[in-house]
N, C-alpha and C. Protein backbone atom coordinates (compact mmCIF):
# COMPACT_ATOMS: atom_id res chain seq x y z
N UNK A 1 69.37 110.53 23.85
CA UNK A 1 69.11 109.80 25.06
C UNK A 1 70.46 109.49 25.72
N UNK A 2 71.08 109.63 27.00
CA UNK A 2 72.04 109.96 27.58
C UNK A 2 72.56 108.47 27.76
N UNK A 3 71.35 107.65 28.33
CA UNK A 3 71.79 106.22 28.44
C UNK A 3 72.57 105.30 27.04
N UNK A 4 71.81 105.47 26.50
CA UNK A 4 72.21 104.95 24.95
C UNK A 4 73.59 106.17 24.13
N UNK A 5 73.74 106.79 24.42
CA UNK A 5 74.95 107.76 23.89
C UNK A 5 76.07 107.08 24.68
N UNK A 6 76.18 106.91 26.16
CA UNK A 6 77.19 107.00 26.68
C UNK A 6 77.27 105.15 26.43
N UNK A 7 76.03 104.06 26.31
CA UNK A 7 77.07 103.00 26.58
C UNK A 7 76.17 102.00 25.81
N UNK A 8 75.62 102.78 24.15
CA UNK A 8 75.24 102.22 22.77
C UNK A 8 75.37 103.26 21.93
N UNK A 9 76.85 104.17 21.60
CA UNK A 9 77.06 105.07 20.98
C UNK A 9 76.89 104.89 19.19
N UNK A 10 77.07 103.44 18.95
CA UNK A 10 76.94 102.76 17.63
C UNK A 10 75.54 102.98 16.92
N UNK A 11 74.70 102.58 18.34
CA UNK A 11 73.14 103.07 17.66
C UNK A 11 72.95 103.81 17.17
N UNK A 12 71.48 104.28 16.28
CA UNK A 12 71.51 105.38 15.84
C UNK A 12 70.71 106.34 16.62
N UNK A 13 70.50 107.50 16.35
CA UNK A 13 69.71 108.49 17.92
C UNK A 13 68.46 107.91 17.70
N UNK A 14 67.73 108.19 18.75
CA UNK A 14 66.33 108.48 18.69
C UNK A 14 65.69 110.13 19.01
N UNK A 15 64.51 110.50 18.31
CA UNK A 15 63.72 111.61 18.36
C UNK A 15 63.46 111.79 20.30
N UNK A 16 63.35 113.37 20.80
CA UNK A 16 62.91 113.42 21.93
C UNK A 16 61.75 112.71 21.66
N UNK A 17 60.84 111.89 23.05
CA UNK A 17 59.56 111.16 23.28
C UNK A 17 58.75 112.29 23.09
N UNK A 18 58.95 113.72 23.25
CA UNK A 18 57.87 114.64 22.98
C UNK A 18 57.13 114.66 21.66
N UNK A 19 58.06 114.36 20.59
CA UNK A 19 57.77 114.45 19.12
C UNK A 19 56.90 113.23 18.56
N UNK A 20 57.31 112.50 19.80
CA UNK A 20 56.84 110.96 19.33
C UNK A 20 54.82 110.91 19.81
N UNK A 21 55.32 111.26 21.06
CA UNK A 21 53.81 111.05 22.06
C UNK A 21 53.62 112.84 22.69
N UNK A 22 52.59 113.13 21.56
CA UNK A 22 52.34 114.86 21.81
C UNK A 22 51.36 114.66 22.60
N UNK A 23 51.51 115.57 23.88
CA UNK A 23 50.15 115.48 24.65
C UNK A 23 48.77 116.33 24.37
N UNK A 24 49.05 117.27 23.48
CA UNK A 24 47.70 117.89 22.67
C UNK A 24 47.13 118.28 23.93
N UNK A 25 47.76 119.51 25.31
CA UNK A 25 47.05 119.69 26.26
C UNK A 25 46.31 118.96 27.33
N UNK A 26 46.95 117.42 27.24
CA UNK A 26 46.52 116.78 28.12
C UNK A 26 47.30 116.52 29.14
N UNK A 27 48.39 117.40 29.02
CA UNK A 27 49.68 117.52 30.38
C UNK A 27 49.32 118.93 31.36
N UNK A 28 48.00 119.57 30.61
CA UNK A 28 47.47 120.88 31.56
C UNK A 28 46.42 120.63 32.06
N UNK A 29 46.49 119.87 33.50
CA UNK A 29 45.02 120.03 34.69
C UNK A 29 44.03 120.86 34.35
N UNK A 30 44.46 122.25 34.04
CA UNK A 30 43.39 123.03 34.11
C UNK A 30 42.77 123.28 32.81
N UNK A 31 43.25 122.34 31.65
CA UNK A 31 42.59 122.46 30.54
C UNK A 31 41.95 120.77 30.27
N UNK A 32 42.07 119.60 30.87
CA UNK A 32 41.30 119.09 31.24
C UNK A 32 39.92 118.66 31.19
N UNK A 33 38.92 119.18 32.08
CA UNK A 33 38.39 119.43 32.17
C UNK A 33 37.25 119.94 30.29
N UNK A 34 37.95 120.86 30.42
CA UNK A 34 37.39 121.27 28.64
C UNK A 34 37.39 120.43 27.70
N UNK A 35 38.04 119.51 27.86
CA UNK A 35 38.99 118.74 26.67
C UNK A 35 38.17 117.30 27.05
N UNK A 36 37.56 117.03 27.98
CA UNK A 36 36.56 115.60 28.30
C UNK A 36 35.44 116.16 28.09
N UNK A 37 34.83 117.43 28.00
CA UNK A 37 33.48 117.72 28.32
C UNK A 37 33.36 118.43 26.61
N UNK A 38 34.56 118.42 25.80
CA UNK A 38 34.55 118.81 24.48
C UNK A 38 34.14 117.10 23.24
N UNK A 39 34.41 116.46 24.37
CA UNK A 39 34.37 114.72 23.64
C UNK A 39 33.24 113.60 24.46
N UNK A 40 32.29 114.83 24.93
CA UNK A 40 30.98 114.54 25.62
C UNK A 40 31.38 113.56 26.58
N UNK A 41 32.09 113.68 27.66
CA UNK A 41 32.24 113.34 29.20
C UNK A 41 31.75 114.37 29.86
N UNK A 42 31.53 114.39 31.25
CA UNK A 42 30.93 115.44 32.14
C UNK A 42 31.43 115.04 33.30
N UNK A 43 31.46 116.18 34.07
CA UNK A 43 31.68 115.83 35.48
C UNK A 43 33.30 115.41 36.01
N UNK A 44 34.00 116.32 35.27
CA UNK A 44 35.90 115.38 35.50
C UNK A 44 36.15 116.08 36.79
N UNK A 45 37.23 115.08 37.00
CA UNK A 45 37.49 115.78 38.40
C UNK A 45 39.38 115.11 38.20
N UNK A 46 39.78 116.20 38.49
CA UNK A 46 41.41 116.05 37.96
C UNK A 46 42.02 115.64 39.03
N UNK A 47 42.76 114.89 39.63
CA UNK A 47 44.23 114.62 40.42
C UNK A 47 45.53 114.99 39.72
N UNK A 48 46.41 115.58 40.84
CA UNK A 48 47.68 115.37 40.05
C UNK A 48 48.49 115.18 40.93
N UNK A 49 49.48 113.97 41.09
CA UNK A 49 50.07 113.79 41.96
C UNK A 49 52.01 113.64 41.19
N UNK A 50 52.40 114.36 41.99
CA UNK A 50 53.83 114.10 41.98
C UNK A 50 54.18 113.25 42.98
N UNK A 51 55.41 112.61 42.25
CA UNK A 51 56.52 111.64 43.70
C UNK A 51 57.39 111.57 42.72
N UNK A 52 58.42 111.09 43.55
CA UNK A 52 59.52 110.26 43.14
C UNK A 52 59.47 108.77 43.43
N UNK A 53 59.63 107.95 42.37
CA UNK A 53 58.84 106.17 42.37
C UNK A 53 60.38 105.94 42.83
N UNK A 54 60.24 104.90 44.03
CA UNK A 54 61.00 103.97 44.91
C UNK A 54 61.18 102.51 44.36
N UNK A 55 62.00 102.66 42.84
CA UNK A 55 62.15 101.40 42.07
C UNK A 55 63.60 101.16 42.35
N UNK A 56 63.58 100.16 42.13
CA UNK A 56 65.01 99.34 42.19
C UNK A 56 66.06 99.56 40.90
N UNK A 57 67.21 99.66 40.48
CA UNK A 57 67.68 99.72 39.45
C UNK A 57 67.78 98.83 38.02
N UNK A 58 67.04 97.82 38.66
CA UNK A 58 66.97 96.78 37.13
C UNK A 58 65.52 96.86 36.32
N UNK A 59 64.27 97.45 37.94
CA UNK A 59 63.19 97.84 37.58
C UNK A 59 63.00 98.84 36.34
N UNK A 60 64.06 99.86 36.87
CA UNK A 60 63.95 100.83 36.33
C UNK A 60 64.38 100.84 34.81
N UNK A 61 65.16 100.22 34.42
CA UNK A 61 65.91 99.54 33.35
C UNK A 61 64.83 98.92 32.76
N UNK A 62 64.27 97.69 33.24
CA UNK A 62 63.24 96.94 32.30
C UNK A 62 62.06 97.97 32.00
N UNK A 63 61.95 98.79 32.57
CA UNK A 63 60.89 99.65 32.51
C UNK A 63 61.06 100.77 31.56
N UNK A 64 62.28 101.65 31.72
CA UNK A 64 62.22 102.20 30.34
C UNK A 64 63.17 101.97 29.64
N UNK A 65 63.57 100.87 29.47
CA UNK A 65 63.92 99.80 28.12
C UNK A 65 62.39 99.61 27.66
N UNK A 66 61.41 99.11 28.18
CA UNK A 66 60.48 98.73 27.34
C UNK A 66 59.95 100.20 26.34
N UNK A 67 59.84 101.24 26.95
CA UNK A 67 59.42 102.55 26.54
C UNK A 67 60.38 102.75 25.12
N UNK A 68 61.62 102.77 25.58
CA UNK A 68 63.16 103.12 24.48
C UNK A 68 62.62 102.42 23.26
N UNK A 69 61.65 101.11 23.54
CA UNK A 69 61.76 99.74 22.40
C UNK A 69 60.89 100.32 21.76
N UNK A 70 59.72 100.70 22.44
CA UNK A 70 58.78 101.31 21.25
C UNK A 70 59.12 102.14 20.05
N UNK A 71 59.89 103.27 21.14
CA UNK A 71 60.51 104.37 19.89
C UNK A 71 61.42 103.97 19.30
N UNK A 72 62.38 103.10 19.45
CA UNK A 72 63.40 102.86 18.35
C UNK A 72 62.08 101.34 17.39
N UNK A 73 61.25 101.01 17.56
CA UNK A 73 60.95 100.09 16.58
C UNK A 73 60.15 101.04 15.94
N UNK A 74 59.94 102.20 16.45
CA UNK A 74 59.38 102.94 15.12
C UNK A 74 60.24 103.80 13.96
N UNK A 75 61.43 104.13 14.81
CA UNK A 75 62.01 105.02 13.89
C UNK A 75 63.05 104.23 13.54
N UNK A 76 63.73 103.36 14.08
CA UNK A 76 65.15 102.58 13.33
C UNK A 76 64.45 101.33 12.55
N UNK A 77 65.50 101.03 11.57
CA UNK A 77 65.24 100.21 10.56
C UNK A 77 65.07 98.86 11.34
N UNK A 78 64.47 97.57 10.55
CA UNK A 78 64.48 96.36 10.61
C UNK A 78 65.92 95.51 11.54
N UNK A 79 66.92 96.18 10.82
CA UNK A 79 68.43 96.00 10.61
C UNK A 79 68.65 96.08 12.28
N UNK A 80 68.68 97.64 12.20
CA UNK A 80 68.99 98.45 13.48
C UNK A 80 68.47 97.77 14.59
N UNK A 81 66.98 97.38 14.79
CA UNK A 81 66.09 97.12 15.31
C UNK A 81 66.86 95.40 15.93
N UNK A 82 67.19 94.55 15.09
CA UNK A 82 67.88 93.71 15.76
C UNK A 82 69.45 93.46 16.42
N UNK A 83 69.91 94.25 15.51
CA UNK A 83 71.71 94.65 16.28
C UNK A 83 71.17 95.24 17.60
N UNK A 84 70.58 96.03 18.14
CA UNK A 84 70.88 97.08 18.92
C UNK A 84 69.43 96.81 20.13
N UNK A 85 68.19 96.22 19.93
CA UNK A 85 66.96 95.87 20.96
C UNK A 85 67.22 95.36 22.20
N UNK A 86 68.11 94.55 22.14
CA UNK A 86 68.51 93.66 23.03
C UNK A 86 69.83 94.47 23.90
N UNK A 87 70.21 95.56 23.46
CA UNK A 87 71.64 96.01 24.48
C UNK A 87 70.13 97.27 24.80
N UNK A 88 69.24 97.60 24.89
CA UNK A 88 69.15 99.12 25.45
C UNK A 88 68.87 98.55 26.52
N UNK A 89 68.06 97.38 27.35
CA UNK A 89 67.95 97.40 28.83
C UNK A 89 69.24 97.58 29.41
N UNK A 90 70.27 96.91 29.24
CA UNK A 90 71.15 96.74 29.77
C UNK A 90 72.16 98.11 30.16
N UNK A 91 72.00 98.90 28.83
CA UNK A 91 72.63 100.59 28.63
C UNK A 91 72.37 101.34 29.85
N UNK A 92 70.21 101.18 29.88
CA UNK A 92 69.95 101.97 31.30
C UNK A 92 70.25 101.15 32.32
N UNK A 93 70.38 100.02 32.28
CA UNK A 93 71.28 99.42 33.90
C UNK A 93 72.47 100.45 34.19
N UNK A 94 73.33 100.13 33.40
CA UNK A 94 74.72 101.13 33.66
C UNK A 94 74.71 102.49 33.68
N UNK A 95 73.55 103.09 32.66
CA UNK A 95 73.69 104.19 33.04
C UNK A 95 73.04 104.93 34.50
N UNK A 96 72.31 104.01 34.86
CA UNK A 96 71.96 104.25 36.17
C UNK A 96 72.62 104.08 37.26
N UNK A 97 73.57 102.57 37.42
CA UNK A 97 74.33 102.77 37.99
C UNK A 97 75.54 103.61 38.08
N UNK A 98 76.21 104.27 37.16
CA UNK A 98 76.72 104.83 36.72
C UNK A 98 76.23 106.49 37.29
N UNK A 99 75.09 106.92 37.44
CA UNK A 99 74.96 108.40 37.54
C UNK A 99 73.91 108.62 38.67
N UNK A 100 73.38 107.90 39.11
CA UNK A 100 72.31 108.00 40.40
C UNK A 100 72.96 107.06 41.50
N UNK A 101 72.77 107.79 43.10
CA UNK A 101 73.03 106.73 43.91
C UNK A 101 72.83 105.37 43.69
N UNK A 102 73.43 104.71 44.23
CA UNK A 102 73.27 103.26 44.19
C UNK A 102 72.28 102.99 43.42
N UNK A 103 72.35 103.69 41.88
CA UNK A 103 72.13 103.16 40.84
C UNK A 103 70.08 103.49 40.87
N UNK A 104 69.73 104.16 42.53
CA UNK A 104 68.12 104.35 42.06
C UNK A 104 68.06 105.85 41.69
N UNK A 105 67.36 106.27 40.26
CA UNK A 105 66.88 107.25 40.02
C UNK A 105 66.56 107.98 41.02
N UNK A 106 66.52 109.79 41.42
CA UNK A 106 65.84 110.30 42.20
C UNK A 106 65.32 111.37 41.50
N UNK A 107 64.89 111.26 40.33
CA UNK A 107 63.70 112.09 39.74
C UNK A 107 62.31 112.39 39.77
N UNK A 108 61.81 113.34 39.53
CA UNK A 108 60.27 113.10 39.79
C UNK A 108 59.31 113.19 38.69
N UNK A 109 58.33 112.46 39.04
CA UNK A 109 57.12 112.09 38.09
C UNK A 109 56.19 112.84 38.23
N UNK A 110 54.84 113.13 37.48
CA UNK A 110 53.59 113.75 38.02
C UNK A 110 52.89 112.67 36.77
N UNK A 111 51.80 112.46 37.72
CA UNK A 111 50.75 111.22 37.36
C UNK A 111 49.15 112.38 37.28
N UNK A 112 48.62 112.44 36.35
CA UNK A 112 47.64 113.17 36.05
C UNK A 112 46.37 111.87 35.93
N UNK A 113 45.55 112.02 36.97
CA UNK A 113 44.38 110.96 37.10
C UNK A 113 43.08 111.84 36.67
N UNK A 114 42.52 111.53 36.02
CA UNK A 114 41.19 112.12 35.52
C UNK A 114 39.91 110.91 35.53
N UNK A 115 38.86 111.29 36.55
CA UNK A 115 38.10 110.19 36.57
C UNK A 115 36.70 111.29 35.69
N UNK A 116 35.81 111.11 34.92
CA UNK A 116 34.87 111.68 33.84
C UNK A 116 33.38 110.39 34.49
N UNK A 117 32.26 111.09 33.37
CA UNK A 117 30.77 110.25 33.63
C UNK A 117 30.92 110.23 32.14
N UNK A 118 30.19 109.42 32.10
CA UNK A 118 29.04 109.09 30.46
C UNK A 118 28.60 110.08 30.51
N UNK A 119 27.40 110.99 29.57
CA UNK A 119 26.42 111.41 29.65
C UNK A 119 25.03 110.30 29.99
C-alpha cells in the first residue's frame, strides 16, 4: 500500500484487498444476472456506473483509513494493531496531499447496483 510505505514504513505490509475480499464474479455485470437467479432471485436488472467521487482530502483519508483498519486488524498482530491503527488515517492524509492535486484523488470508481425479486 503506497500510503503506508511512504509515510508508516515501520508497519508491517498488508495483503492486496483482492486476496482479502474475492469477488467470486460479482465484479462481472454480465455474469450477474446468473449468479442471483443461481441463489433463487429473479428478475435482476444490473447498473453500472462509473465516476470519479468529488471528496475532500480528509474525507478521503477517514474513508479508506477505515477500509486499511479492517485489513490490518485481520492480518497484523494484537501488538501491531495498536502501535500503528491510529497513524494509517493520517498516512493517507499526506499521502494524498502529497501525490494528487490539492490533495483530491482523481481516480475512478465503478459502483455495480443490482436490484433482484423474491420468487
Amino acid at each position: 500500500m503506497p500510503a503506508l510505505s511512504a509515510f508508516l514504513p515501520e508497519a508491517p505490509a498488508l495483503p492486496a484487498p483482492g486476496g482479502l475480499f474475492p469477488a467470486h464474479g460479482w465484479s462481472d455485470p454480465t455474469a450477474i444476472p446468473g449468479k442471483t437467479q443461481a441463489i433463487g432471485f429473479r428478475d435482476a436488472q444490473v447498473s453500472e456506473f462509473s465516476f470519479t467521487p468529488d471528496i475532500e482530502p480528509d474525507e478521503l483519508a477517514e474513508a479508506a483509513g477505515a477500509l486499511v483498519k479492517v485489513v490490518a486488524k485481520r492480518v497484523w498482530s494484537q501488538e501491531d494493531n495498536e502501535k500503528f491503527a491510529d497513524r494509517i488515517e493520517p498516512s493517507m492524509l499526506n499521502y494524498a496531499m502529497e501525490n494528487f492535486p490539492a490533495g483530491r484523488w482523481d481516480g475512478h470508481m465503478t459502483a455495480i447496483i443490482t436490484l433482484v425479486k423474491k420468487p
